[in-house]
C-alpha atoms as a PDB file:
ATOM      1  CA  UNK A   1      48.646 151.765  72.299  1.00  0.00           C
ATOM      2  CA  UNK A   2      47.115 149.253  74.104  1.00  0.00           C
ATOM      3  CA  UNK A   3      46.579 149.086  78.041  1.00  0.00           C
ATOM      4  CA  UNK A   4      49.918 147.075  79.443  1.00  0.00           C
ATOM      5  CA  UNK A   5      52.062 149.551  77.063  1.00  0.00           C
ATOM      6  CA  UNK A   6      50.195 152.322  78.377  1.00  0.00           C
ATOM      7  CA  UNK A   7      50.251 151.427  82.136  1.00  0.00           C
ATOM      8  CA  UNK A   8      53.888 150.209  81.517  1.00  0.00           C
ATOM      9  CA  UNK A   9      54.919 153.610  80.198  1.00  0.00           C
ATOM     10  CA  UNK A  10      52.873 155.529  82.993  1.00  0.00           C
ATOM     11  CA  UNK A  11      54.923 153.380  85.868  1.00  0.00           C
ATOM     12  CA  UNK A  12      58.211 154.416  84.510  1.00  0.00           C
ATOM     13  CA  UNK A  13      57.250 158.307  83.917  1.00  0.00           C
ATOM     14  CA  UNK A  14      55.718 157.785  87.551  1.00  0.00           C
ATOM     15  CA  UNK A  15      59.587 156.255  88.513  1.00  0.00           C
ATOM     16  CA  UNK A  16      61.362 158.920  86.677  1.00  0.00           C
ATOM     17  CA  UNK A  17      59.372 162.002  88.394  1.00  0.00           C
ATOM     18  CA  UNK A  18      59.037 160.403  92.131  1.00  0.00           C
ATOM     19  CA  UNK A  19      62.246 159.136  92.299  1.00  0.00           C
ATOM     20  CA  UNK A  20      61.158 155.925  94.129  1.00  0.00           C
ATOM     21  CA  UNK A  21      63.801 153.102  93.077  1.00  0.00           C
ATOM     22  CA  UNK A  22      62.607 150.498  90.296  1.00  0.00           C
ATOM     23  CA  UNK A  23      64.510 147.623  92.913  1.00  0.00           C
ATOM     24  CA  UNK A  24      66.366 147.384  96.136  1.00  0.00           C
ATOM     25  CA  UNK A  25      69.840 149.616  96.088  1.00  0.00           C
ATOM     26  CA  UNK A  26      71.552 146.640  97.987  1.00  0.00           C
ATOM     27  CA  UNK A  27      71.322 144.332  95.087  1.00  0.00           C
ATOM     28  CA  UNK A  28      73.523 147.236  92.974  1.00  0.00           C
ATOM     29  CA  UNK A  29      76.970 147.785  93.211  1.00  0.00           C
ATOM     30  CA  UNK A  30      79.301 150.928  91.690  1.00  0.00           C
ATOM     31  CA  UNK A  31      82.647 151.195  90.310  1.00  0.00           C
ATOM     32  CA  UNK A  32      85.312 152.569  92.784  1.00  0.00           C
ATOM     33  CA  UNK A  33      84.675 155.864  93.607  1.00  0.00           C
ATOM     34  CA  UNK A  34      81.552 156.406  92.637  1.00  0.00           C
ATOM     35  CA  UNK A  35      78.319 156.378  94.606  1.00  0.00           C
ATOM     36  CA  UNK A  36      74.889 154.848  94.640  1.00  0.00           C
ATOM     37  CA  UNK A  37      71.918 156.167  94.612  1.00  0.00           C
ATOM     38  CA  UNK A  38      68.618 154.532  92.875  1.00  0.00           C
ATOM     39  CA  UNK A  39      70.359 152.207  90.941  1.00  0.00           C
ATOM     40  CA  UNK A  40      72.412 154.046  89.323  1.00  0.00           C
ATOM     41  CA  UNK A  41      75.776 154.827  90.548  1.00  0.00           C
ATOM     42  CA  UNK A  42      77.164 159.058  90.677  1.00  0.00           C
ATOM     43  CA  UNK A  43      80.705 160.435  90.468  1.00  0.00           C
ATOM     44  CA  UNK A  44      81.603 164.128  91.730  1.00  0.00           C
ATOM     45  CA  UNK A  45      84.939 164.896  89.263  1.00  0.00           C
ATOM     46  CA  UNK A  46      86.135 168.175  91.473  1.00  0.00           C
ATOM     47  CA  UNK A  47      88.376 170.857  90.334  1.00  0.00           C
ATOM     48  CA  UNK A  48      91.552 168.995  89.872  1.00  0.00           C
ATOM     49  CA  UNK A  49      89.460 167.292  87.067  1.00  0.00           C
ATOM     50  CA  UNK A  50      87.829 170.106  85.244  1.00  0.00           C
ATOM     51  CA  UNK A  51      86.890 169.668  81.470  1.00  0.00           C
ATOM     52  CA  UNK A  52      84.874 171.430  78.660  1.00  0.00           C
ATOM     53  CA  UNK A  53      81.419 170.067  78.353  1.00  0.00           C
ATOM     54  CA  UNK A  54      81.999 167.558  75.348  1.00  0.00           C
ATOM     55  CA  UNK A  55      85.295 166.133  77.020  1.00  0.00           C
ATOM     56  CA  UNK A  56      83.605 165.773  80.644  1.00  0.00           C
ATOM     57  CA  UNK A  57      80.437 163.745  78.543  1.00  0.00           C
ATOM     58  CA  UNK A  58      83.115 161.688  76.334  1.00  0.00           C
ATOM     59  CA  UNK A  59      85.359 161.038  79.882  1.00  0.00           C
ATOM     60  CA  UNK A  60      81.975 159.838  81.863  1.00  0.00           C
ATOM     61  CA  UNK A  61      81.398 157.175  78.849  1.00  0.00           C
ATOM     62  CA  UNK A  62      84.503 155.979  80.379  1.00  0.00           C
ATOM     63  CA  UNK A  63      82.594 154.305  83.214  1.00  0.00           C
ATOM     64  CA  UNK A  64      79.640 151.772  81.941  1.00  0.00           C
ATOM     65  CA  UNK A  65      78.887 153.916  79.056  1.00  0.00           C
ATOM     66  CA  UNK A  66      78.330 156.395  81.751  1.00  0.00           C
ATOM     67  CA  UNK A  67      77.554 160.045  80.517  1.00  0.00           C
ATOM     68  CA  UNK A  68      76.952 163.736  82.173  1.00  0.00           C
ATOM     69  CA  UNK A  69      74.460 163.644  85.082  1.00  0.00           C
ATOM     70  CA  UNK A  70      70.347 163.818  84.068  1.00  0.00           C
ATOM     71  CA  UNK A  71      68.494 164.719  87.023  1.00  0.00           C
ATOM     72  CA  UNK A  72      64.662 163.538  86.838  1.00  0.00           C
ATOM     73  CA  UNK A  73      63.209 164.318  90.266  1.00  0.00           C
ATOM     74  CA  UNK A  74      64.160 166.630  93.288  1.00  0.00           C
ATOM     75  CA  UNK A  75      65.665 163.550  95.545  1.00  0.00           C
ATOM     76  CA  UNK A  76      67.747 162.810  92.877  1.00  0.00           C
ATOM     77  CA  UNK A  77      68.918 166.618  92.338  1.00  0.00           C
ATOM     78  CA  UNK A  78      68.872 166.856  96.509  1.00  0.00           C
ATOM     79  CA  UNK A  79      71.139 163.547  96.259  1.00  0.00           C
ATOM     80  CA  UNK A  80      73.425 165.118  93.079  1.00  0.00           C
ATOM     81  CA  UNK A  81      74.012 168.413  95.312  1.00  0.00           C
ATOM     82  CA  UNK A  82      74.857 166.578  98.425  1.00  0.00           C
ATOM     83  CA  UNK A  83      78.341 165.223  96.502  1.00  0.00           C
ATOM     84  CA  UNK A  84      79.408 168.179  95.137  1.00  0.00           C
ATOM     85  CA  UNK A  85      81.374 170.621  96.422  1.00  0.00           C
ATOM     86  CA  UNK A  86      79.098 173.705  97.783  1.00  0.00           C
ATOM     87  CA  UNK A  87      78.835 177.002  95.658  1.00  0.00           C
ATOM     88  CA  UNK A  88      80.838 175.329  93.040  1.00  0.00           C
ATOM     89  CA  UNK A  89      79.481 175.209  89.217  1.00  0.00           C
ATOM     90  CA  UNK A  90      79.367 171.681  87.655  1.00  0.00           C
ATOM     91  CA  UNK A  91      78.225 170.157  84.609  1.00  0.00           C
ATOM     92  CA  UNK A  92      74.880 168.647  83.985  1.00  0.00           C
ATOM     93  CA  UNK A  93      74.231 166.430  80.953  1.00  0.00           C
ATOM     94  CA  UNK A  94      71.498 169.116  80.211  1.00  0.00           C
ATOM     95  CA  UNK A  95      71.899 170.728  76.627  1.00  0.00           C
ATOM     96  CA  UNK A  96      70.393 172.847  73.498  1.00  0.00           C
ATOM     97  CA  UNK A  97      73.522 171.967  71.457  1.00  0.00           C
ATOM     98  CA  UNK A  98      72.749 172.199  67.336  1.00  0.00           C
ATOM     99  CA  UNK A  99      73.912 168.789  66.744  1.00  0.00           C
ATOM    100  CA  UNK A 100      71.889 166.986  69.549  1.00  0.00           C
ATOM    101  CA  UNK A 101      69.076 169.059  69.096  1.00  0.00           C
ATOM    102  CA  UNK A 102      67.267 172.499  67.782  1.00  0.00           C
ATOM    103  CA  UNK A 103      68.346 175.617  69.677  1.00  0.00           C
ATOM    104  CA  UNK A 104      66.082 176.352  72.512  1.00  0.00           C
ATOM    105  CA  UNK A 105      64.993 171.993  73.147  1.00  0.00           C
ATOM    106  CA  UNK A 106      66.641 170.929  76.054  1.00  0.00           C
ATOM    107  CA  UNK A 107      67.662 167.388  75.976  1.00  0.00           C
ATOM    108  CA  UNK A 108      70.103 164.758  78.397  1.00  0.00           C
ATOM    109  CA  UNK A 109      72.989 163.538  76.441  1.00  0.00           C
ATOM    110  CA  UNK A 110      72.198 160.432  77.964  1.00  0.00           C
ATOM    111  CA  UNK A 111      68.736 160.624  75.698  1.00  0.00           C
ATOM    112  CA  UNK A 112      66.582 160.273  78.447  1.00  0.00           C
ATOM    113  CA  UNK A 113      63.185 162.176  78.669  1.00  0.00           C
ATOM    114  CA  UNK A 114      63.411 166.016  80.126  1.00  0.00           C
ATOM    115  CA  UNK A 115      60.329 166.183  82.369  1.00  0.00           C
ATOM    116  CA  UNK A 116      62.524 167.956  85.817  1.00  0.00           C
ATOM    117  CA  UNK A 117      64.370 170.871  85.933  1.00  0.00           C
ATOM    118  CA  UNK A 118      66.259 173.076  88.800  1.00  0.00           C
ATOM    119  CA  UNK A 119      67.004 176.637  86.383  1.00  0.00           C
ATOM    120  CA  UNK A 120      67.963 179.539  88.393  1.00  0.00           C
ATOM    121  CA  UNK A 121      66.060 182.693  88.996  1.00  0.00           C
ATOM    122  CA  UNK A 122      66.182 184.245  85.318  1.00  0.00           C
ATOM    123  CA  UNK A 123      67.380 181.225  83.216  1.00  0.00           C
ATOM    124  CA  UNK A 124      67.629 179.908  80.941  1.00  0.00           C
ATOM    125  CA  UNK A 125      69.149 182.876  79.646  1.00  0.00           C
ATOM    126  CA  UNK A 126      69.658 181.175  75.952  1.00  0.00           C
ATOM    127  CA  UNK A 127      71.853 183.358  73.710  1.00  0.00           C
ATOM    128  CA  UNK A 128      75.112 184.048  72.239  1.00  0.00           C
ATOM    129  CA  UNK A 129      76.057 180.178  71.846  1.00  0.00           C
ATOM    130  CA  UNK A 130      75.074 179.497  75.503  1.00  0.00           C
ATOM    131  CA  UNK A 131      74.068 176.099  74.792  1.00  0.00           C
ATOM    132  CA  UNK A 132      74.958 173.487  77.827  1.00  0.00           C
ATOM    133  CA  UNK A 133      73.932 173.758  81.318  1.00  0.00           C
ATOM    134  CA  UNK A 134      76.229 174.190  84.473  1.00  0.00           C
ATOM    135  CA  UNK A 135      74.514 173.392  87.839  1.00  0.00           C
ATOM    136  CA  UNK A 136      75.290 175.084  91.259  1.00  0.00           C
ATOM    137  CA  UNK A 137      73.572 173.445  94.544  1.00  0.00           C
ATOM    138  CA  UNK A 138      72.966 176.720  96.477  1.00  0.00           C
ATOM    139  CA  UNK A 139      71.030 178.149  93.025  1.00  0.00           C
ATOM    140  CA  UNK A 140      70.275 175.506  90.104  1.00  0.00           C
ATOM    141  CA  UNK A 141      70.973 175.423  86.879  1.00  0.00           C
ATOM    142  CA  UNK A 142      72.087 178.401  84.353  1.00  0.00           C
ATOM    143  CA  UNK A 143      73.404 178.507  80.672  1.00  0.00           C
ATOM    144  CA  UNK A 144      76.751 178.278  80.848  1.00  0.00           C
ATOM    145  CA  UNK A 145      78.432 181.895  80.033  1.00  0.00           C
ATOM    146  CA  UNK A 146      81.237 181.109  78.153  1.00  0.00           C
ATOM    147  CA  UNK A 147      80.022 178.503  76.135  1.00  0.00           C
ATOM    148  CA  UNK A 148      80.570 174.794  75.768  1.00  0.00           C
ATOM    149  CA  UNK A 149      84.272 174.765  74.245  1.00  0.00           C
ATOM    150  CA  UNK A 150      85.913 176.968  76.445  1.00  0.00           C
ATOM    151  CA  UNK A 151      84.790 176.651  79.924  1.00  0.00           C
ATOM    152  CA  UNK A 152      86.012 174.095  82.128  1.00  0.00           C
ATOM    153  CA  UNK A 153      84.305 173.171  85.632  1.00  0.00           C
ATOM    154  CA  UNK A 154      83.873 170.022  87.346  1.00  0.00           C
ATOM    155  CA  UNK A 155      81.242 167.619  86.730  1.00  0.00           C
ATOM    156  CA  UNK A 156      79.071 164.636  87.575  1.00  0.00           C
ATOM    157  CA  UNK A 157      79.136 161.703  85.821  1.00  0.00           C
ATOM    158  CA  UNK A 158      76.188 159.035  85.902  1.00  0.00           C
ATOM    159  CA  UNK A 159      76.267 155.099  84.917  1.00  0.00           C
ATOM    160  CA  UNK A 160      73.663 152.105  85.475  1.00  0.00           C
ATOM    161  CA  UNK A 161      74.896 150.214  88.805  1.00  0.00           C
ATOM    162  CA  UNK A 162      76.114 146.651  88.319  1.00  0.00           C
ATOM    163  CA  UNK A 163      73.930 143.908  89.555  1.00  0.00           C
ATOM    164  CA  UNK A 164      75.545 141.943  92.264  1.00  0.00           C
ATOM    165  CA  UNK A 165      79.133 143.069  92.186  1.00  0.00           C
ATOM    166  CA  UNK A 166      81.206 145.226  89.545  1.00  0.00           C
ATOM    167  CA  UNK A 167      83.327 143.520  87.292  1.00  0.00           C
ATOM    168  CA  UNK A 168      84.085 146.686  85.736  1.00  0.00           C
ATOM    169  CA  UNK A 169      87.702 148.008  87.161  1.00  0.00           C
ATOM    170  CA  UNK A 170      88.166 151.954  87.449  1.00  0.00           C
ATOM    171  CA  UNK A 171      91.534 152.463  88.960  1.00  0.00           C
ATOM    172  CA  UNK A 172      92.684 153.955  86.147  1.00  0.00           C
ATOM    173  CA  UNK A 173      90.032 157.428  87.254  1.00  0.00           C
ATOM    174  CA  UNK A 174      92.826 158.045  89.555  1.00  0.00           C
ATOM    175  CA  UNK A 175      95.271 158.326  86.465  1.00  0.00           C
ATOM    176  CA  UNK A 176      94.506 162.116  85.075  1.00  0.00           C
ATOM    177  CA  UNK A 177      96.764 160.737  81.919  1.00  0.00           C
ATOM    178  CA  UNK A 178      93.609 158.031  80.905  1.00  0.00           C
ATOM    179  CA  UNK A 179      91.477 161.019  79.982  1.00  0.00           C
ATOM    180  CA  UNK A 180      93.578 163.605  78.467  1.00  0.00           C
END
């Protein structure tokens, strides 16, 4: 590797792990509803939208090829938490499923690098098909108990922001029907 691929891949670990935004938020711009936060943009779905882990990922890609929030540094889980609704479990984009990975290997479904995490006293707790992660802000992250297929909790979704203004039109996330 030579030296600008190695600085160039230092800088955006060094990004990833501090948090400090690549450019100025006020030359982004999110989709209705959503909010921004280090260029990218963040959408709390809340009870009334509450989906199994595969169908909250697949619903996200609705927005910008959005998927399930990754979390890389402790502003941006401080920033995640301050949208959701308190003591409520959510789901993270964090996962040991078999077909995205080997049991055990955490990865984003948005395939970016895991180098943060926020588990709970005692977790991961990785057995009996526990394989995707639910997040709580007043205790971090835990295997979901039930499994991906049958539980259904809210959930964060996260998208690149548009630069200048969004062209991208999201009134149907008001419309339950568009996601059924």
């Amino acid at each position: 590797m030579d030296a600008l691929a190695a600085l160039s891949l230092f800088y955006s670990i060094f990004v990833r792990i501090s948090g400090i935004p690549l450019e100025n938020d006020h030359a982004y711009e999110c989709p209705s509803g959503f909010r921004l936060h280090n260029a990218h943009c963040y959408r709390y779905f809340s009870r009334r939208w509450k989906r199994q882990f595969a169908l909250a990922d697949r619903m996200c890609e609705n927005f910008n090829g959005g998927k399930l929030v990754s979390v890389h540094a402790h502003d941006e889980l401080a920033f995640v938490n301050s949208i959701v609704d308190a003591n409520e479990s959510f789901w993270i984009g964090l996962t040991d499923l078999e077909n995205l990975t080997r049991e055990g290997r955490f990865v984003w479904t948005d395939g970016s690098v895991v180098l943060f995490d926020a588990w709970a006293e005692n977790e991961p707790q990785n057995r009996n098909s526990r394989d995707c992660v639910e997040a709580r802000s007043d205790r971090g992250w835990s295997m979901a108990l039930s499994g991906c297929g049958l539980t259904e909790i809210p959930f964060v979704c996260k998208t690149k922001a548009c630069p200048g203004s969004c062209a991208l039109s999201v009134d149907a996330a008001n419309d339950e029907s568009s996601f059924l």
